[in-house]
Structures are given as structure tokens and as C-alpha cells.
PDB file of N, CA and C in Angstrom:
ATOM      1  N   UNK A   1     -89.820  77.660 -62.280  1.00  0.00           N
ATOM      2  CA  UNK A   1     -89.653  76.453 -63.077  1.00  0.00           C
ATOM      3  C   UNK A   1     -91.042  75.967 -63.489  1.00  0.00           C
ATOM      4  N   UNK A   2     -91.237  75.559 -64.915  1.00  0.00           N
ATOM      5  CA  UNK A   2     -92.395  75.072 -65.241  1.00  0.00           C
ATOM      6  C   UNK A   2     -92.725  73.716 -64.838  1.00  0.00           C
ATOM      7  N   UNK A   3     -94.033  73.354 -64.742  1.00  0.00           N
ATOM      8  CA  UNK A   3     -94.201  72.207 -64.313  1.00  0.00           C
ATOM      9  C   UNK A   3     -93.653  71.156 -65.445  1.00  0.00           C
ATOM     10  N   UNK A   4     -93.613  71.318 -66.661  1.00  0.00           N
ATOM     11  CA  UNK A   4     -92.704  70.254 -67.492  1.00  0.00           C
ATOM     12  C   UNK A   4     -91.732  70.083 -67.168  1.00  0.00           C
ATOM     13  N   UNK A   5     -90.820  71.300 -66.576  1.00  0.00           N
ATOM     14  CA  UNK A   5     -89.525  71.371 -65.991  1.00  0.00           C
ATOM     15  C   UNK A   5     -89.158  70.517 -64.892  1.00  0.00           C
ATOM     16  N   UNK A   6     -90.478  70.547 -64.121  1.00  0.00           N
ATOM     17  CA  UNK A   6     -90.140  69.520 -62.933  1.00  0.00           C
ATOM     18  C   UNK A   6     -90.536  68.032 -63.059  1.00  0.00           C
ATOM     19  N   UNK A   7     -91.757  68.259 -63.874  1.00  0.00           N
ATOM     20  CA  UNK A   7     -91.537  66.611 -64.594  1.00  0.00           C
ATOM     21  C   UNK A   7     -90.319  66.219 -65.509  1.00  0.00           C
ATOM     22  N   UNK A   8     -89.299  66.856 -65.610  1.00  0.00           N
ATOM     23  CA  UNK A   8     -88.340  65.935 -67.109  1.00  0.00           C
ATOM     24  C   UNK A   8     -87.751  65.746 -65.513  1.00  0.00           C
ATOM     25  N   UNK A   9     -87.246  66.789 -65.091  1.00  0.00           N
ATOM     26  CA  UNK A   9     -86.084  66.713 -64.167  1.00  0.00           C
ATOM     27  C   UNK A   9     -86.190  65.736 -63.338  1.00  0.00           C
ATOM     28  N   UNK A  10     -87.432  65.868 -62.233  1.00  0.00           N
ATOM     29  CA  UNK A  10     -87.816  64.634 -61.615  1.00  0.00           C
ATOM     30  C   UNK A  10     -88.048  63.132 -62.271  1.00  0.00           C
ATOM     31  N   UNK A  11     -88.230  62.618 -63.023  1.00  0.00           N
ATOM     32  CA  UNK A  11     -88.450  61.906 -63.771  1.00  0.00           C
ATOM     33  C   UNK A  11     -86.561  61.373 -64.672  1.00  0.00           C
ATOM     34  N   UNK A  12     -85.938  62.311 -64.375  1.00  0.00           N
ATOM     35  CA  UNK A  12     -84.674  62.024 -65.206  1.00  0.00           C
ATOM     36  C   UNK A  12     -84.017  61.756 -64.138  1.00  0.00           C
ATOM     37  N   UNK A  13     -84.298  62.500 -62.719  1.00  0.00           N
ATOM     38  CA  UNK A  13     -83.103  61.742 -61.256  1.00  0.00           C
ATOM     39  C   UNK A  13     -83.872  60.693 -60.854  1.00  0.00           C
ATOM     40  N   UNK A  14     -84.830  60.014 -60.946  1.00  0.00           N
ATOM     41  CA  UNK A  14     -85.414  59.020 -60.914  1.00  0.00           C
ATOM     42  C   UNK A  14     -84.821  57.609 -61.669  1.00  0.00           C
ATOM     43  N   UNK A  15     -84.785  58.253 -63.174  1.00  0.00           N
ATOM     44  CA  UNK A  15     -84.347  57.134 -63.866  1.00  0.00           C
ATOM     45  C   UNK A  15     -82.600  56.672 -63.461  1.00  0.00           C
ATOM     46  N   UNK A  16     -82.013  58.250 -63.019  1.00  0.00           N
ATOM     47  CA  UNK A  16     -80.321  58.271 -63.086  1.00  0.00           C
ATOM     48  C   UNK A  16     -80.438  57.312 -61.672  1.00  0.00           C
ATOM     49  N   UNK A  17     -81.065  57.415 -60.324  1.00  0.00           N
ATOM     50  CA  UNK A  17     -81.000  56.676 -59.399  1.00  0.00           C
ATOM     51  C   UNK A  17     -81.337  54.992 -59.711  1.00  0.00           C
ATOM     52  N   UNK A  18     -81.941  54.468 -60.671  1.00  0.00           N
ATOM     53  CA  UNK A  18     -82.311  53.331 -60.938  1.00  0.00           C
ATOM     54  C   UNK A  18     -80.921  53.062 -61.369  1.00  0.00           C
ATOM     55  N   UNK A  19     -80.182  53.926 -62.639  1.00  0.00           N
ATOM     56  CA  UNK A  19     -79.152  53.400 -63.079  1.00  0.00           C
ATOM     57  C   UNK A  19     -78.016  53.233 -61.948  1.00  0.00           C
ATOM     58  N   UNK A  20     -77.498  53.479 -61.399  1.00  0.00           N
ATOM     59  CA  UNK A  20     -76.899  53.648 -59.821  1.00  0.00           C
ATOM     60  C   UNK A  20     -77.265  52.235 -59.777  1.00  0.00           C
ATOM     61  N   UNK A  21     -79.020  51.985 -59.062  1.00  0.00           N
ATOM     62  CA  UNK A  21     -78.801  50.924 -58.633  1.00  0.00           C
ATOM     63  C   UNK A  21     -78.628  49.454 -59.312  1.00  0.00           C
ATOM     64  N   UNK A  22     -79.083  49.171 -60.503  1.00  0.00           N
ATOM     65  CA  UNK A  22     -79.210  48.162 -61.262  1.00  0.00           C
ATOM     66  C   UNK A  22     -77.297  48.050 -61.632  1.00  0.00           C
ATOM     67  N   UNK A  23     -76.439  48.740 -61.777  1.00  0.00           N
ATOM     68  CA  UNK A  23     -75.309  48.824 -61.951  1.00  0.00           C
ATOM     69  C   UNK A  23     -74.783  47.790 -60.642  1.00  0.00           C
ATOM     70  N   UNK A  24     -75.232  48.265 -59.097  1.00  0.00           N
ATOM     71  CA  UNK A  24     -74.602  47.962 -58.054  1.00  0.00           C
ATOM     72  C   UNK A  24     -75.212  46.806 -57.996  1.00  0.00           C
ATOM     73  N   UNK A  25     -76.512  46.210 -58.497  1.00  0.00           N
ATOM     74  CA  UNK A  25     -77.278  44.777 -58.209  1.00  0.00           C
ATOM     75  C   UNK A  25     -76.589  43.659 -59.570  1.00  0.00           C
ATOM     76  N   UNK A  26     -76.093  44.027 -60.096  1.00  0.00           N
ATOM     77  CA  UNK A  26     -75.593  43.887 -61.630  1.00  0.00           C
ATOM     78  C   UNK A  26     -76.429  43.538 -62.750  1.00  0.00           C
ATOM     79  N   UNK A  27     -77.798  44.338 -62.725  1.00  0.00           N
ATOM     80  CA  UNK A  27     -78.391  44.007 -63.758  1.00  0.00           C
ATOM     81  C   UNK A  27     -78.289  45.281 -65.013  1.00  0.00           C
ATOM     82  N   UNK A  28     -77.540  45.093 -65.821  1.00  0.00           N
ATOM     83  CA  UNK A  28     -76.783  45.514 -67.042  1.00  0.00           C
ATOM     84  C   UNK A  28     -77.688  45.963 -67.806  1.00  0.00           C
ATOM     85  N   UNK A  29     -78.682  44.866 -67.991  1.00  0.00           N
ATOM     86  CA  UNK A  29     -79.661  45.316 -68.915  1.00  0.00           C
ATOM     87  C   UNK A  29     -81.029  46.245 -68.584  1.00  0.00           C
ATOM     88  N   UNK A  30     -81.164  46.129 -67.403  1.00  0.00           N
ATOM     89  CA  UNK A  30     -82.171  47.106 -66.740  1.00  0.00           C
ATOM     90  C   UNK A  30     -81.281  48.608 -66.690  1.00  0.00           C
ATOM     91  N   UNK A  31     -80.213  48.492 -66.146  1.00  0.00           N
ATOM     92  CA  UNK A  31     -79.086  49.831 -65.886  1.00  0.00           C
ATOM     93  C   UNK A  31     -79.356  50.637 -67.426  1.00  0.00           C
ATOM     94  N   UNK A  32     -78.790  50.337 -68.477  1.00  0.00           N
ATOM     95  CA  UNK A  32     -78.642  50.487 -69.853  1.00  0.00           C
ATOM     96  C   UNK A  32     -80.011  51.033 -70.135  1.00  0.00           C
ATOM     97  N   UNK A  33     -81.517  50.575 -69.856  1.00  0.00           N
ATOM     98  CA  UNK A  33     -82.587  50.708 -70.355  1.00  0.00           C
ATOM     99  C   UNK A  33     -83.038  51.920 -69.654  1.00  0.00           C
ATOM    100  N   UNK A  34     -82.675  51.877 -68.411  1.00  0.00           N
ATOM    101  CA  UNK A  34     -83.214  53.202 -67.481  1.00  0.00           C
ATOM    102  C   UNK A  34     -82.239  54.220 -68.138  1.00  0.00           C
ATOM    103  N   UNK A  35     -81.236  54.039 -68.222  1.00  0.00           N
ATOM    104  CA  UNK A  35     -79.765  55.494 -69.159  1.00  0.00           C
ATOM    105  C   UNK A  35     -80.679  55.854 -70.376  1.00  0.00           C
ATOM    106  N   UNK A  36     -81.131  54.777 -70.853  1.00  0.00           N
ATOM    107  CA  UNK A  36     -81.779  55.319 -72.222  1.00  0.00           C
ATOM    108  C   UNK A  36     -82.680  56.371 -71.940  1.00  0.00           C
ATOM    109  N   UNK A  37     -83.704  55.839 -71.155  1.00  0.00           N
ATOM    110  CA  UNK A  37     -85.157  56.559 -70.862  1.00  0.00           C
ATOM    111  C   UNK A  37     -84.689  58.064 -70.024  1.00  0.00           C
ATOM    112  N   UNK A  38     -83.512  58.056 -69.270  1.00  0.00           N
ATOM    113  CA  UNK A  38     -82.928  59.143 -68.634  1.00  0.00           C
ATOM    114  C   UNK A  38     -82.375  59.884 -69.816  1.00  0.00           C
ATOM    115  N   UNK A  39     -81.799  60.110 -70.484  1.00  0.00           N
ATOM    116  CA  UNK A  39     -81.312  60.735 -71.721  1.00  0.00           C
ATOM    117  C   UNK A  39     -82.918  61.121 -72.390  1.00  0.00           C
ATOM    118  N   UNK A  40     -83.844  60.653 -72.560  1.00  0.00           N
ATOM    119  CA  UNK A  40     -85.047  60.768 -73.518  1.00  0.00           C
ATOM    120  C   UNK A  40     -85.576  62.278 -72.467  1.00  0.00           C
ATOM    121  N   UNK A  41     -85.423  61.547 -71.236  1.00  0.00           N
ATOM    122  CA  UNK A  41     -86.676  62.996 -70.075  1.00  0.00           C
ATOM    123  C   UNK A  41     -85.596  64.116 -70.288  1.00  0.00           C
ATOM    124  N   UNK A  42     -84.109  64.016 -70.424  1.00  0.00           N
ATOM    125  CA  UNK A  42     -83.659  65.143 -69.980  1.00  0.00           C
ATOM    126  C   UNK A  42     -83.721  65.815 -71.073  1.00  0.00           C
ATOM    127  N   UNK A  43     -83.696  65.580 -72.866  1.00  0.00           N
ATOM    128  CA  UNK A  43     -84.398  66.104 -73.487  1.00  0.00           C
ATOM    129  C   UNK A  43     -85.514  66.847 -73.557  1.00  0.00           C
ATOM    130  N   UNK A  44     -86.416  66.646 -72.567  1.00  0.00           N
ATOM    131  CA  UNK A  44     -87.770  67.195 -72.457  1.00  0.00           C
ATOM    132  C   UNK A  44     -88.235  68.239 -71.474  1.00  0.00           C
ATOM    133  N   UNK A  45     -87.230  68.588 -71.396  1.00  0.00           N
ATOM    134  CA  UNK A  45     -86.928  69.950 -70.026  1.00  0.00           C
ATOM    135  C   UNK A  45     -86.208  70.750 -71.032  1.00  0.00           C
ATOM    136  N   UNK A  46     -87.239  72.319 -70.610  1.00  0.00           N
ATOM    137  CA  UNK A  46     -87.377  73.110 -71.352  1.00  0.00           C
ATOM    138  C   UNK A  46     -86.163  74.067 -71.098  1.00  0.00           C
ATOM    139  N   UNK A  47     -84.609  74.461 -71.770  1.00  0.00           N
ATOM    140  CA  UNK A  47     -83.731  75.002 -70.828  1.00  0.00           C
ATOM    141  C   UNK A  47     -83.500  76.672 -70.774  1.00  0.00           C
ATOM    142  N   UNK A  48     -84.858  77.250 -71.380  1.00  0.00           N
ATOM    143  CA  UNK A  48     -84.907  78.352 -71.579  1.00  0.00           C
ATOM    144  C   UNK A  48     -85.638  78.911 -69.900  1.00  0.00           C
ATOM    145  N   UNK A  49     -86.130  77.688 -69.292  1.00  0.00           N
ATOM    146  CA  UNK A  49     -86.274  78.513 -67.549  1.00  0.00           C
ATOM    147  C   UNK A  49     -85.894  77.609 -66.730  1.00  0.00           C
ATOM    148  N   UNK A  50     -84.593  76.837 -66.827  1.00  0.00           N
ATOM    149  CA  UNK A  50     -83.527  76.804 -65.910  1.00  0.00           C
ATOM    150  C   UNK A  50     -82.085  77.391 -66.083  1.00  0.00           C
ATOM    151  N   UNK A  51     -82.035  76.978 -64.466  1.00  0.00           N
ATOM    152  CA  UNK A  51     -80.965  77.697 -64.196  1.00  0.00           C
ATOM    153  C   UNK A  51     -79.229  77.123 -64.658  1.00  0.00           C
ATOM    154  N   UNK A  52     -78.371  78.034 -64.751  1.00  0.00           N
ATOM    155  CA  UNK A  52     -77.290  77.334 -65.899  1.00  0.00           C
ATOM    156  C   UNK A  52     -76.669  76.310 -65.313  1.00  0.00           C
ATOM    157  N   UNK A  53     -76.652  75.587 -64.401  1.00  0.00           N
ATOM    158  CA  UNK A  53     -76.078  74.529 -63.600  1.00  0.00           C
ATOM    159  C   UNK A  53     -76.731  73.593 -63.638  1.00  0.00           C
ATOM    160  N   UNK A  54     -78.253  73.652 -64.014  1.00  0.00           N
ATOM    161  CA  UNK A  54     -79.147  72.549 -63.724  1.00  0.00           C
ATOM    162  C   UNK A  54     -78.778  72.239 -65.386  1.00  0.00           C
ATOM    163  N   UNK A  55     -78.733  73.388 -66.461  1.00  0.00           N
ATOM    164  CA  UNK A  55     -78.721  72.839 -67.870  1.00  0.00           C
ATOM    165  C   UNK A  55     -77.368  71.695 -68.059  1.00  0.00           C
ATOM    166  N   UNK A  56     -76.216  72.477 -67.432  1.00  0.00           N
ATOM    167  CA  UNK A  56     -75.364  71.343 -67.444  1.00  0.00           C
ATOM    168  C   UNK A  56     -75.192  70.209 -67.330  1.00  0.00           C
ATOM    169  N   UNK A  57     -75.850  70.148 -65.576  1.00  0.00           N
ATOM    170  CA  UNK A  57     -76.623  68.604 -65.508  1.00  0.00           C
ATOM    171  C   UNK A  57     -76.881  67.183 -66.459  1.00  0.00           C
ATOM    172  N   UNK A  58     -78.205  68.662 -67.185  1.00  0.00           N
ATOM    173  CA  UNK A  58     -78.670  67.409 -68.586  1.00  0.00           C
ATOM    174  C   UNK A  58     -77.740  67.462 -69.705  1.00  0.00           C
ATOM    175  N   UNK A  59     -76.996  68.311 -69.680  1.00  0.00           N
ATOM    176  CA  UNK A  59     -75.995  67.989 -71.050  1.00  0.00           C
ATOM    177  C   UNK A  59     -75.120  66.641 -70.938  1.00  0.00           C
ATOM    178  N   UNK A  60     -74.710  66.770 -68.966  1.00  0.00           N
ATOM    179  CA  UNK A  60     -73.992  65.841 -69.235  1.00  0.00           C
ATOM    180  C   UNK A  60     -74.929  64.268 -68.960  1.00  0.00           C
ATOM    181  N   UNK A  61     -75.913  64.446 -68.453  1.00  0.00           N
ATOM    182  CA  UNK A  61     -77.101  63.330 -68.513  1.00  0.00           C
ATOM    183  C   UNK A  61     -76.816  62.925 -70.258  1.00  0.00           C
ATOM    184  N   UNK A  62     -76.915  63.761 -71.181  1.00  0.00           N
ATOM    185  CA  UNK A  62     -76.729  63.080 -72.665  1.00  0.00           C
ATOM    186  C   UNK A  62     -75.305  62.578 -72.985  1.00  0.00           C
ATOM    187  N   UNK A  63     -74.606  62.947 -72.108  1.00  0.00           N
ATOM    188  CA  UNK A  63     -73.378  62.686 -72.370  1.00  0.00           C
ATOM    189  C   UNK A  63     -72.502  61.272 -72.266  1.00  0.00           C
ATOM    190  N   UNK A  64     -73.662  60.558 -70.544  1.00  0.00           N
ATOM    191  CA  UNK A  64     -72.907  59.495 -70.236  1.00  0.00           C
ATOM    192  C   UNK A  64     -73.101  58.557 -71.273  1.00  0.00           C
ATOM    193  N   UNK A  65     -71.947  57.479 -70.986  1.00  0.00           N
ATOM    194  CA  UNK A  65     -71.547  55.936 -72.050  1.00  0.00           C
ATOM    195  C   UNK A  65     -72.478  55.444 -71.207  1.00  0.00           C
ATOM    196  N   UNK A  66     -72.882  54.432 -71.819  1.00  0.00           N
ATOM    197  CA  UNK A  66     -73.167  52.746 -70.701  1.00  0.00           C
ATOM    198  C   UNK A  66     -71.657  51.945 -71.137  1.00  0.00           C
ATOM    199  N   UNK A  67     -71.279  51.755 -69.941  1.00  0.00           N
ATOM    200  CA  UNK A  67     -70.673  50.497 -69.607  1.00  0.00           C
ATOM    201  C   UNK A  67     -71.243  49.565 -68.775  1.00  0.00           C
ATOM    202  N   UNK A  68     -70.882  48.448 -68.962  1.00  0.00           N
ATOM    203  CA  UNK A  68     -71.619  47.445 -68.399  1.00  0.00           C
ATOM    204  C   UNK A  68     -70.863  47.344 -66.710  1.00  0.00           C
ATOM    205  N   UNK A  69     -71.436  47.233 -65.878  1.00  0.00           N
ATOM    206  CA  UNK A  69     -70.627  47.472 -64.602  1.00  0.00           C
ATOM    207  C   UNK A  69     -69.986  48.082 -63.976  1.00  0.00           C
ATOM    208  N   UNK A  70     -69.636  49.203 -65.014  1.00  0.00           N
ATOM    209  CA  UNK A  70     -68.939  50.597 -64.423  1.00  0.00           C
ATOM    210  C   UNK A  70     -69.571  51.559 -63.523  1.00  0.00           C
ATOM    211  N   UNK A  71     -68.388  51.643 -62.049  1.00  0.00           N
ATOM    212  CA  UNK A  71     -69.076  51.994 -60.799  1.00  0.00           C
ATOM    213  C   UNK A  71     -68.574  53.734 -60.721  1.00  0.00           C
ATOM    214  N   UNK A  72     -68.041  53.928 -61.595  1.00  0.00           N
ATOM    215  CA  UNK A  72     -67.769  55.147 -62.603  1.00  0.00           C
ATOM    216  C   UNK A  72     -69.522  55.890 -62.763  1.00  0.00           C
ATOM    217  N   UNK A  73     -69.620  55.107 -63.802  1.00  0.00           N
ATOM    218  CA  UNK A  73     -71.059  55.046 -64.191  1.00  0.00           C
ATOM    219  C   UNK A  73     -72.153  55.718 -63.453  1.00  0.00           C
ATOM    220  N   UNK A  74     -72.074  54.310 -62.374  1.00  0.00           N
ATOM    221  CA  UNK A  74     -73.357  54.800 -61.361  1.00  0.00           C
ATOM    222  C   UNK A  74     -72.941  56.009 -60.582  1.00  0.00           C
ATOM    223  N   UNK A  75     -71.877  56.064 -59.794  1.00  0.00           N
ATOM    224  CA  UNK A  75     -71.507  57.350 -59.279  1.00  0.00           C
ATOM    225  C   UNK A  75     -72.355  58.529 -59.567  1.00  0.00           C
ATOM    226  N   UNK A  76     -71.562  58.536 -61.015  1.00  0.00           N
ATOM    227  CA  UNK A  76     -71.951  59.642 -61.635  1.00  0.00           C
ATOM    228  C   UNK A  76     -73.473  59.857 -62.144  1.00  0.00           C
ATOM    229  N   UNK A  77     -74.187  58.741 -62.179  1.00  0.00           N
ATOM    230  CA  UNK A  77     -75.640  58.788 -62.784  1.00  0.00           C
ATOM    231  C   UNK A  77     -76.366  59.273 -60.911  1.00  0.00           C
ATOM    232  N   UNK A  78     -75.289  58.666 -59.828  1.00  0.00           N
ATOM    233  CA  UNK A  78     -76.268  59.137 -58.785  1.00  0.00           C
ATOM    234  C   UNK A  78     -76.219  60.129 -58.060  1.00  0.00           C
ATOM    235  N   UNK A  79     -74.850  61.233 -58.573  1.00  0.00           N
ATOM    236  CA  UNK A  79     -74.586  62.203 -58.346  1.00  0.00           C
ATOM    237  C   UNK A  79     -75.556  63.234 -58.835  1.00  0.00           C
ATOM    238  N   UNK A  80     -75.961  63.131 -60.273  1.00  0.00           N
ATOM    239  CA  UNK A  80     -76.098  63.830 -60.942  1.00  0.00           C
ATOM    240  C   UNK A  80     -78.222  63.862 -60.856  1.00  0.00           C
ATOM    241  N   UNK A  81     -78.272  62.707 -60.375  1.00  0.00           N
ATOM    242  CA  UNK A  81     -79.743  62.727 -59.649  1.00  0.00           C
ATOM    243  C   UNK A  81     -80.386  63.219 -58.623  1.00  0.00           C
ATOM    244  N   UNK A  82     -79.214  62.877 -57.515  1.00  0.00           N
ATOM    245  CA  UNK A  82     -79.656  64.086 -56.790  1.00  0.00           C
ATOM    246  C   UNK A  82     -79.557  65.302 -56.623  1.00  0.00           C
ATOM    247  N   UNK A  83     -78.539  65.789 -57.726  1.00  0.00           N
ATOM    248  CA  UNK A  83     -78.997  67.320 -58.118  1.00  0.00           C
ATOM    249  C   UNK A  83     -80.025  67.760 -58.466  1.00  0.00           C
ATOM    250  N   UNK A  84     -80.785  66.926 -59.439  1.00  0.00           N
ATOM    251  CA  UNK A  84     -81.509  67.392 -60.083  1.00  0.00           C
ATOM    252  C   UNK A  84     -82.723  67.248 -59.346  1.00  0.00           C
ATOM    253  N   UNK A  85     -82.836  65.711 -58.300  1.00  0.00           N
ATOM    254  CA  UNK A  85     -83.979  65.971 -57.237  1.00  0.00           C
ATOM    255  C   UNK A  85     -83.643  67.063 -56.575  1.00  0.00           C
ATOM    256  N   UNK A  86     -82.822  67.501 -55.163  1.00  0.00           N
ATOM    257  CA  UNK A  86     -82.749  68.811 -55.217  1.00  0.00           C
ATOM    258  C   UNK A  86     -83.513  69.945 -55.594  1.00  0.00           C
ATOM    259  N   UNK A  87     -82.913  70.520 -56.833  1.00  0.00           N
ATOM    260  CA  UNK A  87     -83.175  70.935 -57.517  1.00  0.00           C
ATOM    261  C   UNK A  87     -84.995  71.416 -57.699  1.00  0.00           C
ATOM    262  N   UNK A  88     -85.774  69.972 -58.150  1.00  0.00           N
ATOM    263  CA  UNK A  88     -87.397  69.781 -57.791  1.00  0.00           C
ATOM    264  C   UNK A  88     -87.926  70.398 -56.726  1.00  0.00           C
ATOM    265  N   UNK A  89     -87.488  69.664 -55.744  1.00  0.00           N
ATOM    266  CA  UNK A  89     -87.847  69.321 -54.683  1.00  0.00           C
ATOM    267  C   UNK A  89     -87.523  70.952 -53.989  1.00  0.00           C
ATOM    268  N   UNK A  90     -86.445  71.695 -54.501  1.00  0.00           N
ATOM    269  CA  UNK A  90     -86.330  73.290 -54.149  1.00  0.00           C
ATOM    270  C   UNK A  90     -87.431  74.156 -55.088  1.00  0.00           C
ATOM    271  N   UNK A  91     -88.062  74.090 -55.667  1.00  0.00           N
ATOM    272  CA  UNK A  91     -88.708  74.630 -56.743  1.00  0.00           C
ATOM    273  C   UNK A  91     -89.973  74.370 -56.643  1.00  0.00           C
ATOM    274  N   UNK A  92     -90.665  73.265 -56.474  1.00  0.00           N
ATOM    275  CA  UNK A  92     -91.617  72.784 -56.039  1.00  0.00           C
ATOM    276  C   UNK A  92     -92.797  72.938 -55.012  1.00  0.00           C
TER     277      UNK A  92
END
């Protein structure tokens, strides 16, 4: 894995764990702003040297809605973070 690789990735379960938590503290507008910036890093991981499970990951990283309070949401934004830490943190 390239080191850009481990910066989007790390940097994208980072942001997905913020969204998790700002969801559970109920701040809506911080939650929403970190989804944004998480969608921007997972763009920036290169998917020609990962592996096909990790690409999925970020597809569906582009995929999630914001809802405002949906524990749907965070679940899934903190599921999908610590894969991708994991992931780093195996590679690394």
C-alpha cells in the first residue's frame, strides 16, 4: 500500500469515527461536515493498489446520506472506519 493510500484511508476512518461521534453527541452540523471531508479523503486513495474489499469500503464511504441523527448513520460510518483503520494499521 502506498503511503497516499494510507494517508486517504487513515484520514477517511478518522473522519467516519468523528461522524459516529458528533451523531451520538447530537451535533448535526459537525457530523455532516466531517461526512463531507470523509467522502473528499476517500476520493484520494489510489484504488489501483488496494485490495477489493478495502475499494468497496470507499465506494460505499461515497455512498452514505447525511441524516440528521440517524444512528443508522453512525453505525455505519463507524463500522466502516474501523475497517479501514485496520486495514492501515495492517499495512503500515
Amino acid at each position: 500500500m502506498t503511503n497516499q493510500n494510507i494517508l486517504a484511508l487513515g484520514s477517511t476512518a478518522q473522519d467516519l469515527k468523528r461522524v459516529a461521534t458528533f451523531i451520538a453527541r447530537g451535533s448535526n452540523d459537525n457530523a455532516k461536515r466531517f461526512l463531507d471531508e470523509a467522502k473528499k479523503n476517500a476520493q484520494q486513495a489510489n484504488s489501483g493498489y488496494l485490495r477489493f474489499y478495502l475499494i468497496n469500503r470507499l465506494k460505499e464511504v461515497s455512498e452514505l446520506e447525511y441524516i440528521p441523527g440517524s444512528d443508522e448513520l453512525a453505525e455505519r460510518a463507524l463500522t466502516i472506519g474501523v475497517i479501514l483503520q485496520n486495514a492501515v494499521l495492517a499495512n503500515s
